[in-house]
C-alpha atoms as a PDB file:
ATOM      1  CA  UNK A   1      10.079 -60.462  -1.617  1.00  0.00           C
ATOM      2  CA  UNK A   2      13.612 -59.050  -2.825  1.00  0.00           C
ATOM      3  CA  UNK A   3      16.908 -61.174  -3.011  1.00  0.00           C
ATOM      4  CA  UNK A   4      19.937 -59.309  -2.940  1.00  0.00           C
ATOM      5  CA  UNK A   5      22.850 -61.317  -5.039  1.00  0.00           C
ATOM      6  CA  UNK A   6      25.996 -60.490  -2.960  1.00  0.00           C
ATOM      7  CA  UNK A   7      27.548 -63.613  -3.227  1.00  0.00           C
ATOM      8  CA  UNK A   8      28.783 -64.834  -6.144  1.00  0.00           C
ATOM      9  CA  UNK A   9      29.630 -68.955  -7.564  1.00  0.00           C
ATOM     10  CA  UNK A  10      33.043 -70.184  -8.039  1.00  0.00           C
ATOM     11  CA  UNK A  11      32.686 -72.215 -10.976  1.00  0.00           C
ATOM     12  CA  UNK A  12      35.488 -74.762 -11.840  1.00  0.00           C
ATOM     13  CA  UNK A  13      35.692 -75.360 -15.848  1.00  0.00           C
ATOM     14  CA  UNK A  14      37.334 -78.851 -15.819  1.00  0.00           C
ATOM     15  CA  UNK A  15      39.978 -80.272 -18.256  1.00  0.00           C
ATOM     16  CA  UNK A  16      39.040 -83.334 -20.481  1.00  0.00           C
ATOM     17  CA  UNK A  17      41.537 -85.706 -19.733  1.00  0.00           C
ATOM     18  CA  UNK A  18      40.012 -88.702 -21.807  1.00  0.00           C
ATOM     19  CA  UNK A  19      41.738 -90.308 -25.027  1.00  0.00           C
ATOM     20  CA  UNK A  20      41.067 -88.875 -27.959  1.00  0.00           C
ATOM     21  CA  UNK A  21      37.984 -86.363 -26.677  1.00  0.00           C
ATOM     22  CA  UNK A  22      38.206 -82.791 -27.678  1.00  0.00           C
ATOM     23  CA  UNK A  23      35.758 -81.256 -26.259  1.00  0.00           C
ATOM     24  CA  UNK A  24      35.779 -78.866 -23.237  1.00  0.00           C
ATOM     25  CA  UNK A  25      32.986 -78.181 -20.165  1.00  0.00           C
ATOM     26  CA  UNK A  26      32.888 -74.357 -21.556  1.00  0.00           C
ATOM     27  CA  UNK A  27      34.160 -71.976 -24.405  1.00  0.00           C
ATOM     28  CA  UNK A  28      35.498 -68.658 -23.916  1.00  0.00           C
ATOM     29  CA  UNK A  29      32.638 -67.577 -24.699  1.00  0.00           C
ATOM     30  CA  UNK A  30      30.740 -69.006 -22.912  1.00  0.00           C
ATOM     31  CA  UNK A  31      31.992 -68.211 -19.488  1.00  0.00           C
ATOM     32  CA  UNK A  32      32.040 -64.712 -20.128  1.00  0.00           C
ATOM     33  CA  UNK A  33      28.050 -65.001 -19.186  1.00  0.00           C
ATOM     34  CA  UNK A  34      29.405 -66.043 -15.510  1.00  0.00           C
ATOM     35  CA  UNK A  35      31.972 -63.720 -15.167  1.00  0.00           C
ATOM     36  CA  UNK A  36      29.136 -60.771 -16.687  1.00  0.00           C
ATOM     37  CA  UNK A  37      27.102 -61.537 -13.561  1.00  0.00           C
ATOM     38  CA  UNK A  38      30.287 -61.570 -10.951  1.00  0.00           C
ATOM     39  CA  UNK A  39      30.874 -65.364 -11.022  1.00  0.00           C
ATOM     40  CA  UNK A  40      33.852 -66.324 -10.895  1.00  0.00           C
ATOM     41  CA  UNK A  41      35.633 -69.061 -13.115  1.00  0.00           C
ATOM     42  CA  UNK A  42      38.767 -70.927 -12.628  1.00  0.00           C
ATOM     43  CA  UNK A  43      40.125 -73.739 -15.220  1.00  0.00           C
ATOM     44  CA  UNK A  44      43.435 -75.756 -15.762  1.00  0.00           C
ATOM     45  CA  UNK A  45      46.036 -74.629 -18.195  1.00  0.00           C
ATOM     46  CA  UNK A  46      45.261 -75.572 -21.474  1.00  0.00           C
ATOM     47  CA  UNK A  47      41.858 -77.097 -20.527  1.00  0.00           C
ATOM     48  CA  UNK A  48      40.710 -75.905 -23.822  1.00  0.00           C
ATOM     49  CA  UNK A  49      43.824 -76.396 -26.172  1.00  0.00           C
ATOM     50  CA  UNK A  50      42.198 -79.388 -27.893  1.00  0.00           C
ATOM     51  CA  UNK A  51      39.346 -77.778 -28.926  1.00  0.00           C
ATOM     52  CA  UNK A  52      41.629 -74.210 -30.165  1.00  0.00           C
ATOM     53  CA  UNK A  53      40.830 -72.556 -27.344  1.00  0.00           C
ATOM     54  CA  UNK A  54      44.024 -70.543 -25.837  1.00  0.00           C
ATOM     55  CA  UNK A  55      44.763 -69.994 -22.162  1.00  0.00           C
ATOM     56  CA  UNK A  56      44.678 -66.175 -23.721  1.00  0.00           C
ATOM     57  CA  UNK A  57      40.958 -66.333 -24.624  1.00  0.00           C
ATOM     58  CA  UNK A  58      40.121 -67.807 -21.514  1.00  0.00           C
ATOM     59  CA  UNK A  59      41.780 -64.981 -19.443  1.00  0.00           C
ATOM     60  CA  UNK A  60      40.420 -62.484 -21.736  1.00  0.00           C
ATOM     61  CA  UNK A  61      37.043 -63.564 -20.860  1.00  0.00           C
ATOM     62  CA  UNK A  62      38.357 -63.326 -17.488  1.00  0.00           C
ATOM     63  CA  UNK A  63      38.673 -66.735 -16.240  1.00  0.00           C
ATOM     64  CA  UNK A  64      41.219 -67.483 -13.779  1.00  0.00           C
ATOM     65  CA  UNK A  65      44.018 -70.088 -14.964  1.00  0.00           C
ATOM     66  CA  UNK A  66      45.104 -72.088 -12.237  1.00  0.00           C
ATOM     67  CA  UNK A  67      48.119 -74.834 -12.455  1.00  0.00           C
ATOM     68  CA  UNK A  68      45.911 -78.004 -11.995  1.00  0.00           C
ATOM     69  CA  UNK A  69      42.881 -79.185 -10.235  1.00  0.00           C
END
């Protein structure tokens, strides 16, 4: 049996919004393993600020910054 993969996942990276956590859902890094494979990735500005991530090295992993979610 062969699959074809022409669809791809939308995957939302969301922003920690509780007190004092400073973690995030993914790393730069990390999502460059979705986008690699045609996913695509969206976060919120600054999702990852708190853990010295950059809206930069998000998009250079090319993840989509959106306003909010």
């Amino acid at each position: 049996m062969v699959f074809e993969h022409n669809t791809s996942m939308i995957t939302g990276i969301p922003q920690e919004i509780k007190v004092h956590e400073y973690r995030c859902a993914s790393y730069p890094r990390r999502t460059t393993l979705l986008t690699n494979f045609r996913h695509q990735a969206l976060t919120q500005s600054n999702t990852g600020s708190a853990a010295g991530f950059s809206d930069q090295d998000y998009q250079a992993s090319s993840v989509k910054i959106v306003p909010s979610a």
